[in-house]
N, C-alpha and C. Protein backbone atom coordinates (compact mmCIF):
# COMPACT_ATOMS: atom_id res chain seq x y z
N UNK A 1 69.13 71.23 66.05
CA UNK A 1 70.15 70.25 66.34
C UNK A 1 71.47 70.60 65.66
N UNK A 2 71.09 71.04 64.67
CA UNK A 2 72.43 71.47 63.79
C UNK A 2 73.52 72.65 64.41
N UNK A 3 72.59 73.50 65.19
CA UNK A 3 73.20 74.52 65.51
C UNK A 3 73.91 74.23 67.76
N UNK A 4 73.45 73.56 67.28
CA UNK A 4 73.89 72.45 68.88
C UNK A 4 75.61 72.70 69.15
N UNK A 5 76.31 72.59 67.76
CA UNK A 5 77.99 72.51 68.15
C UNK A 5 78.73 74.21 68.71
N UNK A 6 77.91 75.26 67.84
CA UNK A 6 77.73 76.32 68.41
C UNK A 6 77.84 76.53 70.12
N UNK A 7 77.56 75.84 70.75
CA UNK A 7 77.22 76.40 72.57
C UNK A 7 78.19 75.41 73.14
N UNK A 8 79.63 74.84 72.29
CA UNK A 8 80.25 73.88 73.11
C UNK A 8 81.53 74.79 73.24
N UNK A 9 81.72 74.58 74.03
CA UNK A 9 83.24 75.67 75.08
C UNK A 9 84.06 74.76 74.73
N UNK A 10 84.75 75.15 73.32
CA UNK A 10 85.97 74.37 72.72
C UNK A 10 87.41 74.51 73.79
N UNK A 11 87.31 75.89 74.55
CA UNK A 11 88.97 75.96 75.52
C UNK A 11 88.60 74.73 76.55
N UNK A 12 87.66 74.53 77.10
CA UNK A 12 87.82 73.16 78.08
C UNK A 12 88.25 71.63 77.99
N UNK A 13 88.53 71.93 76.26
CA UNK A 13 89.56 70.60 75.94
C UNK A 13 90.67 70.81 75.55
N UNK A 14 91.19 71.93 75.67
CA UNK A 14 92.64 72.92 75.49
C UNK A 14 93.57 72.57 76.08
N UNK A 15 94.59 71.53 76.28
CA UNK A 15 95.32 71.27 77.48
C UNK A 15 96.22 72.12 77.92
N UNK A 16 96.64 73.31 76.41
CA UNK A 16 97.44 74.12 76.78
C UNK A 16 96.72 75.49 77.16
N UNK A 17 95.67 75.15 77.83
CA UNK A 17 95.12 76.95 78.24
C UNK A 17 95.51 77.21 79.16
N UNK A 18 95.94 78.53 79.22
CA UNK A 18 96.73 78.95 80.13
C UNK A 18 95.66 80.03 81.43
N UNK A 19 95.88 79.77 82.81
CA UNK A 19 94.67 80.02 83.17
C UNK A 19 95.07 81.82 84.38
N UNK A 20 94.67 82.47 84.40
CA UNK A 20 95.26 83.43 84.98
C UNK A 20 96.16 83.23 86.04
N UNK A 21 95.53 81.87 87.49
CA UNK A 21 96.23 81.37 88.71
C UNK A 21 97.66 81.15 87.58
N UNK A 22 97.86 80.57 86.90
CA UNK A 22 99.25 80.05 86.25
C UNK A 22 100.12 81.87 85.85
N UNK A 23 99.58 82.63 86.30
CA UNK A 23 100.65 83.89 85.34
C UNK A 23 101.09 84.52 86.66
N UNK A 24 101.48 84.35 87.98
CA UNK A 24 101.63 84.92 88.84
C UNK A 24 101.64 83.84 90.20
N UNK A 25 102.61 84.48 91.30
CA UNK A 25 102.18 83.54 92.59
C UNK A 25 101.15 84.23 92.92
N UNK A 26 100.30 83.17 93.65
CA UNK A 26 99.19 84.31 94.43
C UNK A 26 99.69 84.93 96.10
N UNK A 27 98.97 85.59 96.37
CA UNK A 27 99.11 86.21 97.60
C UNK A 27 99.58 85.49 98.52
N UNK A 28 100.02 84.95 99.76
CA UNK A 28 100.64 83.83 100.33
C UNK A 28 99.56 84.32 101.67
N UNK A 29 98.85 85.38 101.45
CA UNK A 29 98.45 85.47 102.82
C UNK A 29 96.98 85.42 103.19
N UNK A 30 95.99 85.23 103.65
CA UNK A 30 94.83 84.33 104.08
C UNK A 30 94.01 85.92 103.79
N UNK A 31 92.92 86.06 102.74
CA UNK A 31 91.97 87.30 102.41
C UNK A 31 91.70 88.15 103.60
N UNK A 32 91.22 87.29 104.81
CA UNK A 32 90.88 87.86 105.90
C UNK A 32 91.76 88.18 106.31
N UNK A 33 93.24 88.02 106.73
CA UNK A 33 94.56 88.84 107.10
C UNK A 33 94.50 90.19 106.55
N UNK A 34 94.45 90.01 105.09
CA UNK A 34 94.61 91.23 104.00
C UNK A 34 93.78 92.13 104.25
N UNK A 35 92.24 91.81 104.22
CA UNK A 35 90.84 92.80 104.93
C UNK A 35 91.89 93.69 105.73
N UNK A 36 92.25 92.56 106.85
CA UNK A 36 92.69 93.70 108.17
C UNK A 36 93.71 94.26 108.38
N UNK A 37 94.43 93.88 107.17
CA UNK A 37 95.52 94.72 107.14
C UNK A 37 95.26 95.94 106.72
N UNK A 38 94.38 96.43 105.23
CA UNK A 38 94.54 97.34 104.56
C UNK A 38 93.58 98.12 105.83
N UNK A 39 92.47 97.59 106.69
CA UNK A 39 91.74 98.39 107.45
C UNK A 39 92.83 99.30 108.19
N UNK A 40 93.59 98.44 108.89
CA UNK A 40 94.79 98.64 109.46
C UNK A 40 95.67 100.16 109.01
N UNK A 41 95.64 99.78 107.81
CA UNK A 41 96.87 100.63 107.18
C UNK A 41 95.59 102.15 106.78
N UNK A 42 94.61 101.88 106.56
CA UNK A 42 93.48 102.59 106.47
C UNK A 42 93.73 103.90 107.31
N UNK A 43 93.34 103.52 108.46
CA UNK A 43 93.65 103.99 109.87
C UNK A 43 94.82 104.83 110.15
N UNK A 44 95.75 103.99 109.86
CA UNK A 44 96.68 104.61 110.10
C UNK A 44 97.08 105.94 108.97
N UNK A 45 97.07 105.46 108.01
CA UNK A 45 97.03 106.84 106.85
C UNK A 45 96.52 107.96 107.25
N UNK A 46 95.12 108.21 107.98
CA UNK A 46 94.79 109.54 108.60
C UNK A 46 95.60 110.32 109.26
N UNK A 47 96.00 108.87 110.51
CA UNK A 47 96.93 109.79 111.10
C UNK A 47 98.09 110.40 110.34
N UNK A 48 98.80 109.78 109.77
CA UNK A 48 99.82 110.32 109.19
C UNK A 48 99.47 111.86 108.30
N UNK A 49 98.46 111.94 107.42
CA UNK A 49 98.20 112.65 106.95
C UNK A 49 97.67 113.79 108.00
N UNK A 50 96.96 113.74 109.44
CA UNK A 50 96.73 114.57 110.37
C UNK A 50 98.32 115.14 110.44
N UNK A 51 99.30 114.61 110.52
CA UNK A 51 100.67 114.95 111.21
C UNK A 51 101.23 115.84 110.24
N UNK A 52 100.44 115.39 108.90
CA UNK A 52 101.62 116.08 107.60
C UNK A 52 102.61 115.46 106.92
N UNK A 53 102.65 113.54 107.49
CA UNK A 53 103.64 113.30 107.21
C UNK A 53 103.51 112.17 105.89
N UNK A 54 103.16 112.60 104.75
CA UNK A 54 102.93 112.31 103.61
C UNK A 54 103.76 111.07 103.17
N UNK A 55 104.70 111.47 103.18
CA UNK A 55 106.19 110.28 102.89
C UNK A 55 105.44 108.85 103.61
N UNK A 56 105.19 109.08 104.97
CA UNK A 56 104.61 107.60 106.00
C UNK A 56 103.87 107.35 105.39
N UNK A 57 103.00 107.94 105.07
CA UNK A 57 101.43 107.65 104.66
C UNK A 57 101.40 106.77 103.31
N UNK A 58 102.58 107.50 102.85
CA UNK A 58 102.26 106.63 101.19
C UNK A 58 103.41 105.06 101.53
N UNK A 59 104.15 105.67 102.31
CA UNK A 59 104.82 104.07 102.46
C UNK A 59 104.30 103.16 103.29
N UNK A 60 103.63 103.39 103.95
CA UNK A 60 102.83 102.54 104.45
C UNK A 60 101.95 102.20 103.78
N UNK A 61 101.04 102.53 103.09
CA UNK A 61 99.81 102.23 101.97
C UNK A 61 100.67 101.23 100.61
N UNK A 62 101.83 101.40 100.51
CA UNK A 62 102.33 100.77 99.62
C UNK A 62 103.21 99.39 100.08
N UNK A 63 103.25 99.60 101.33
CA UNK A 63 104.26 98.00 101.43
C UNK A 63 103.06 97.59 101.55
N UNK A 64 103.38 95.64 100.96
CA UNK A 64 102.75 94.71 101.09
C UNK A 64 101.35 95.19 100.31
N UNK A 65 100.84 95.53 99.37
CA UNK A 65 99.83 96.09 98.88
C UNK A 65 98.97 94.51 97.97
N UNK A 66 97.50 94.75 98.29
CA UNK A 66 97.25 93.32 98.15
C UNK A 66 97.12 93.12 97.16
N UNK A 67 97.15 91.93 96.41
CA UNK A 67 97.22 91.87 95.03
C UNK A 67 96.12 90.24 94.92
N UNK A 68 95.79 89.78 93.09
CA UNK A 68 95.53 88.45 93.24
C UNK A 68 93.75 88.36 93.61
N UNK A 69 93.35 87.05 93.24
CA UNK A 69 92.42 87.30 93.55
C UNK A 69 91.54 87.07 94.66
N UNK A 70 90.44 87.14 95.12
CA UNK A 70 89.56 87.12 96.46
C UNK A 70 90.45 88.27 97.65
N UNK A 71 90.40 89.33 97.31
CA UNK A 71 90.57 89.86 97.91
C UNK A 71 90.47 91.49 97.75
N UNK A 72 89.36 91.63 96.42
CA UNK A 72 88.90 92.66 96.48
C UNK A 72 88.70 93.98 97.57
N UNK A 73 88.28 93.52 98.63
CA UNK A 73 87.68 94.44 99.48
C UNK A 73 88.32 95.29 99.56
N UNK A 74 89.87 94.13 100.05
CA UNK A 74 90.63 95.00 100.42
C UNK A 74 91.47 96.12 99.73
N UNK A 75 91.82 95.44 98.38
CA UNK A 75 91.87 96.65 97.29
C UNK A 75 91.20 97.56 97.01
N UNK A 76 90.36 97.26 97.33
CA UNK A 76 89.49 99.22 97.11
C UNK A 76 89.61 99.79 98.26
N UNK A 77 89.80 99.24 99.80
CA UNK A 77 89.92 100.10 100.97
C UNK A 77 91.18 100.64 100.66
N UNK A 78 92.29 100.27 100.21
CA UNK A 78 93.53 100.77 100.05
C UNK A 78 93.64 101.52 98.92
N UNK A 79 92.79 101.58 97.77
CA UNK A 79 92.93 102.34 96.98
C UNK A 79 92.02 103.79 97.29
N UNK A 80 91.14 103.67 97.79
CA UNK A 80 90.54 104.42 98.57
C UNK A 80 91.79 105.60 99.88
N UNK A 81 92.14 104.64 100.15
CA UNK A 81 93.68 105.60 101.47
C UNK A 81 94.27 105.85 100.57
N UNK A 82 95.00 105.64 99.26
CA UNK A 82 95.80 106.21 98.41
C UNK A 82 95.40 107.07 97.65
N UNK A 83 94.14 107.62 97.57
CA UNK A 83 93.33 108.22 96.56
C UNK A 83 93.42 109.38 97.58
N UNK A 84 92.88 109.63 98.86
CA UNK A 84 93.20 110.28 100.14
C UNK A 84 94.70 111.03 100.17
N UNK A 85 94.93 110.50 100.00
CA UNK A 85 96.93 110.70 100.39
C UNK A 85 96.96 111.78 99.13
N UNK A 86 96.96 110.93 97.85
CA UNK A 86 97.12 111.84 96.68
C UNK A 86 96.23 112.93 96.75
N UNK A 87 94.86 113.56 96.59
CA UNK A 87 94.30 114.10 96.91
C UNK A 87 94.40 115.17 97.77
N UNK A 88 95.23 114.82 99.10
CA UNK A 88 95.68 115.66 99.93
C UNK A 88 97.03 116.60 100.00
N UNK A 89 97.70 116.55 99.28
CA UNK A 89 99.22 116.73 98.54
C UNK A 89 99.56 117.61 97.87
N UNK A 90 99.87 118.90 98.33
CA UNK A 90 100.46 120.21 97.55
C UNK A 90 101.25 119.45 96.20
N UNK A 91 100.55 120.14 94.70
CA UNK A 91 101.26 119.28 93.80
C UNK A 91 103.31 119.96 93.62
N UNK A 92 103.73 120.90 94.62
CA UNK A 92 104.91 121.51 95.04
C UNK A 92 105.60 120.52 95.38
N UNK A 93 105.06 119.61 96.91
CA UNK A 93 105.65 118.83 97.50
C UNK A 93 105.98 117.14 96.70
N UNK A 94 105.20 117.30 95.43
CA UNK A 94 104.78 115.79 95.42
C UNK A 94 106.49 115.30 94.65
N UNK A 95 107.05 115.58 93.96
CA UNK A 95 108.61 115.71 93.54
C UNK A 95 109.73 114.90 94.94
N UNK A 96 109.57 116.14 95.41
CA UNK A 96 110.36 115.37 96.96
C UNK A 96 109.82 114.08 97.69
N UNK A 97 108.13 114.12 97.82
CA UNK A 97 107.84 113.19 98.06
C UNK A 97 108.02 111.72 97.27
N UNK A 98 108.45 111.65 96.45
CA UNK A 98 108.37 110.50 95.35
C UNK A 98 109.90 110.18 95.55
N UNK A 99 110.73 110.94 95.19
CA UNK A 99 112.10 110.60 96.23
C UNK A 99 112.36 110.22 96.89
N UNK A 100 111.64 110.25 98.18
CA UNK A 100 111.89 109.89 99.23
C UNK A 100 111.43 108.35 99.64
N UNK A 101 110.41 108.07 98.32
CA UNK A 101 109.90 106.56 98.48
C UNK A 101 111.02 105.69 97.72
N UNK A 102 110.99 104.20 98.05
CA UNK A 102 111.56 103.31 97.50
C UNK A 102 111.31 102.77 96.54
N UNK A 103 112.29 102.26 95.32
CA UNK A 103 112.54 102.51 94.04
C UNK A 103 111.10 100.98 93.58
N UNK A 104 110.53 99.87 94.68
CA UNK A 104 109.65 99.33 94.85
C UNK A 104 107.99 100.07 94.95
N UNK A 105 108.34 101.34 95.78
CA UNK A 105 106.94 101.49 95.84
C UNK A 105 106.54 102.92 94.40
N UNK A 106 107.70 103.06 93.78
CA UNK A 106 107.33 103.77 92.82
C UNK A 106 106.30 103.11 91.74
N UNK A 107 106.77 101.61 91.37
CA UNK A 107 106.25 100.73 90.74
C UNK A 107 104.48 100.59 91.22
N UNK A 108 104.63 100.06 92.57
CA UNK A 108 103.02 100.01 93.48
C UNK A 108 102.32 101.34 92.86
N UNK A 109 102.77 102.82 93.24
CA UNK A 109 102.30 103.74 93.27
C UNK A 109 102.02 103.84 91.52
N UNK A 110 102.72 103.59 91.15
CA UNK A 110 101.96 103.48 89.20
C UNK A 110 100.97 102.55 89.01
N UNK A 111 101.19 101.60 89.52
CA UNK A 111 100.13 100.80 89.13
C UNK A 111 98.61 101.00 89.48
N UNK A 112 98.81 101.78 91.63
CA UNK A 112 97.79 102.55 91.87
C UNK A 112 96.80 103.59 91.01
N UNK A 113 97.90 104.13 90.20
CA UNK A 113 97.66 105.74 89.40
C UNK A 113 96.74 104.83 88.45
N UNK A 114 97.45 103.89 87.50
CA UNK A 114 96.34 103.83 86.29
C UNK A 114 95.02 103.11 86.67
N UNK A 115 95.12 102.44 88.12
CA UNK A 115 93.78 101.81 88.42
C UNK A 115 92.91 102.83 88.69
N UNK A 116 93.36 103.80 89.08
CA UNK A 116 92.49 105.05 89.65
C UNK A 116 91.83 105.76 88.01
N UNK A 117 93.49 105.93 87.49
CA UNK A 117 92.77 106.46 85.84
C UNK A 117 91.74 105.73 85.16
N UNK A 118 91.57 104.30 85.41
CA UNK A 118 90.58 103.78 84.85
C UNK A 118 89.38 103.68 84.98
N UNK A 119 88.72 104.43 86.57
CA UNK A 119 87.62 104.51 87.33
C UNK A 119 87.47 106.27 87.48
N UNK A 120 86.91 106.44 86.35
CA UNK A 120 87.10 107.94 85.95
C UNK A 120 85.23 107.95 86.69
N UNK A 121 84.56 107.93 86.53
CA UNK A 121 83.28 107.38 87.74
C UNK A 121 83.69 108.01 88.97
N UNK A 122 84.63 107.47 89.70
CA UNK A 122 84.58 106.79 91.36
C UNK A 122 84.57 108.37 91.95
N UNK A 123 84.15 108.59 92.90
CA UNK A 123 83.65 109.56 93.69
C UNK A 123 85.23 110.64 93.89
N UNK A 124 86.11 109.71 93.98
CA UNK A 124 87.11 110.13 94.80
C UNK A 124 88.58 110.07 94.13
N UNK A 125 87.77 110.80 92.67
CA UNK A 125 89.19 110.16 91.42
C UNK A 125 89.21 111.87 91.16
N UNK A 126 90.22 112.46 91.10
CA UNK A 126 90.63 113.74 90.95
C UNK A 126 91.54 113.37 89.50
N UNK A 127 91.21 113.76 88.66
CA UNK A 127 91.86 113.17 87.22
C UNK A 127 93.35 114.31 87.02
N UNK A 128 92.76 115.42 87.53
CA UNK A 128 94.22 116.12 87.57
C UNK A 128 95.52 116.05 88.01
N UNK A 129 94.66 116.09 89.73
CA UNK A 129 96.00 115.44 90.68
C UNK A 129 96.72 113.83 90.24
N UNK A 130 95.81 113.11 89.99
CA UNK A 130 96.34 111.97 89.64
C UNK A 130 97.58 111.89 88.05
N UNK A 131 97.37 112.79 87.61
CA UNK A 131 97.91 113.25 85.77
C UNK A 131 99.40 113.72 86.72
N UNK A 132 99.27 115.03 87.14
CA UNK A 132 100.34 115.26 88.14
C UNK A 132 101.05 114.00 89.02
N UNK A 133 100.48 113.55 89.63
CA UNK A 133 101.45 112.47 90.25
C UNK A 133 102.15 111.64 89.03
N UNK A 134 101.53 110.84 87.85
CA UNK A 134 102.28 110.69 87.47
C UNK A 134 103.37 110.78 86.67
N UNK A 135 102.88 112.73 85.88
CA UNK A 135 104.30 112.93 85.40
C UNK A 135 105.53 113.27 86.33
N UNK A 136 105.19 113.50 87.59
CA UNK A 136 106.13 113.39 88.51
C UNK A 136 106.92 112.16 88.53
N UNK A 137 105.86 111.21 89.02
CA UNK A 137 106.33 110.24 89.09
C UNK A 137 107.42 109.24 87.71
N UNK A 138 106.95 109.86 86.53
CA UNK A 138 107.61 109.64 85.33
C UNK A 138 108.64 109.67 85.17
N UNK A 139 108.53 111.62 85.64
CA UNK A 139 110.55 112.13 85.88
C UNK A 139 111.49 111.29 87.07
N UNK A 140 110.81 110.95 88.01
CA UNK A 140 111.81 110.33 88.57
C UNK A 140 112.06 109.18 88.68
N UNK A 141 111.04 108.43 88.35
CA UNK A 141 111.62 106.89 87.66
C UNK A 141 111.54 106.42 86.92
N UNK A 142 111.13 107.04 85.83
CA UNK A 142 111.61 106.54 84.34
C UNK A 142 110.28 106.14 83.85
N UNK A 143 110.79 105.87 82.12
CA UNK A 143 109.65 105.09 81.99
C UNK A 143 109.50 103.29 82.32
N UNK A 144 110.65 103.74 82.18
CA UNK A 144 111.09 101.44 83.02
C UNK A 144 109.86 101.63 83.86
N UNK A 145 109.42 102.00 84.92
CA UNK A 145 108.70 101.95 85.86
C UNK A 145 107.00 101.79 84.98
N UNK A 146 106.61 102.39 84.02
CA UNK A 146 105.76 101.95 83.47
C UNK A 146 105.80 101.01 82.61
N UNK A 147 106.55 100.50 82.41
CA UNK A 147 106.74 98.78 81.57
C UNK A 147 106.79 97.96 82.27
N UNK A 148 107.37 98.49 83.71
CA UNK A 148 106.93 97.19 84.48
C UNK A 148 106.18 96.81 85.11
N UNK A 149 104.91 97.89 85.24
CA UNK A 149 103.62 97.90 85.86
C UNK A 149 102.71 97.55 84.67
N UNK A 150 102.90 98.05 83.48
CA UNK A 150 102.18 97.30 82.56
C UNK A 150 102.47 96.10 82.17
N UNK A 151 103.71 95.54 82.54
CA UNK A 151 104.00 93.51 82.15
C UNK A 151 103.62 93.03 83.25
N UNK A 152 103.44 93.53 84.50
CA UNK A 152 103.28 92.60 85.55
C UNK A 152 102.08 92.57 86.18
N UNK A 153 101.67 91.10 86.16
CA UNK A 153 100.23 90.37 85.87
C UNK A 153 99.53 90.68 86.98
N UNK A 154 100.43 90.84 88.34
CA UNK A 154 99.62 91.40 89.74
C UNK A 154 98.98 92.46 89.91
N UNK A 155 97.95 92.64 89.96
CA UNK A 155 97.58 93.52 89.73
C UNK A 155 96.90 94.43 91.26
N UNK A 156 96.65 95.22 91.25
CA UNK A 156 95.98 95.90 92.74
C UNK A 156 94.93 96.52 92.90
């Protein structure tokens, strides 16, 4: 009986706990939209990458990239097409290519990189190419670009 106060979840009388939904808007768009979008964008990434045209491939994989929660799936199908893309990428070309993206999806594309660095496991994690993309990605947008993927709560 004594040891009874032990198993009581003191934060549920916390009025000031702060709860993850409170550190971010969430997604505005319905999980099942998102599924079919990233399937969507899935798809389409092959082609682009059939064509050669690397630049499409990654800007497309990066607008609108899903974030927030219940909507897993679709974050790993898209991290999965970005893992593809990178993977596929003379590390020559990858400089120009990062240029050519918008000063928005440099941010996406970092945040991609360390989710990938963190799933050192996953079938389809090339730890090199990924090291390469982002000292590329370093030189050309700074390190601002990693402070703001590490403060910002959305995650992908």
């Amino acid at each position: 009986m004594a040891m009874d106060f032990r198993k009581i979840n003191i934060d549920q009388y916390d009025e000031d706990k702060l709860l993850e939904e409170e550190l971010y808007e969430p997604d505005p768009r319905d999980p099942e939209t998102v599924l079919a979008e990233a399937k969507q964008k899935a798809a389409g990434v092959r082609g682009f990458i059939s064509k050669g045209d690397i630049v499409g491939a990654l800007s497309s994989i990066l607008e609108n990239a899903p974030y927030g929660p219940k909507v897993d799936d679709a974050k790993i199908i898209t991290l999965q097409s970005l893992l593809l893309i990178l993977n596929s990428t003379k590390p020559v070309d990858i400089p120009a290519i990062i240029k050519a993206l918008p000063s928005d999806a440099h941010d996406t594309l970092m945040k991609y990189l360390y989710k990938a660095m963190a799933m050192p496991g996953y079938a389809d994690v090339n730890s090199g190419a990924l090291l390469t993309w982002h000292e590329k990605l370093t030189e050309a947008a700074g390190i601002g670009c990693i402070i703001r993927v590490m403060t910002d709560r959305r995650t992908v």
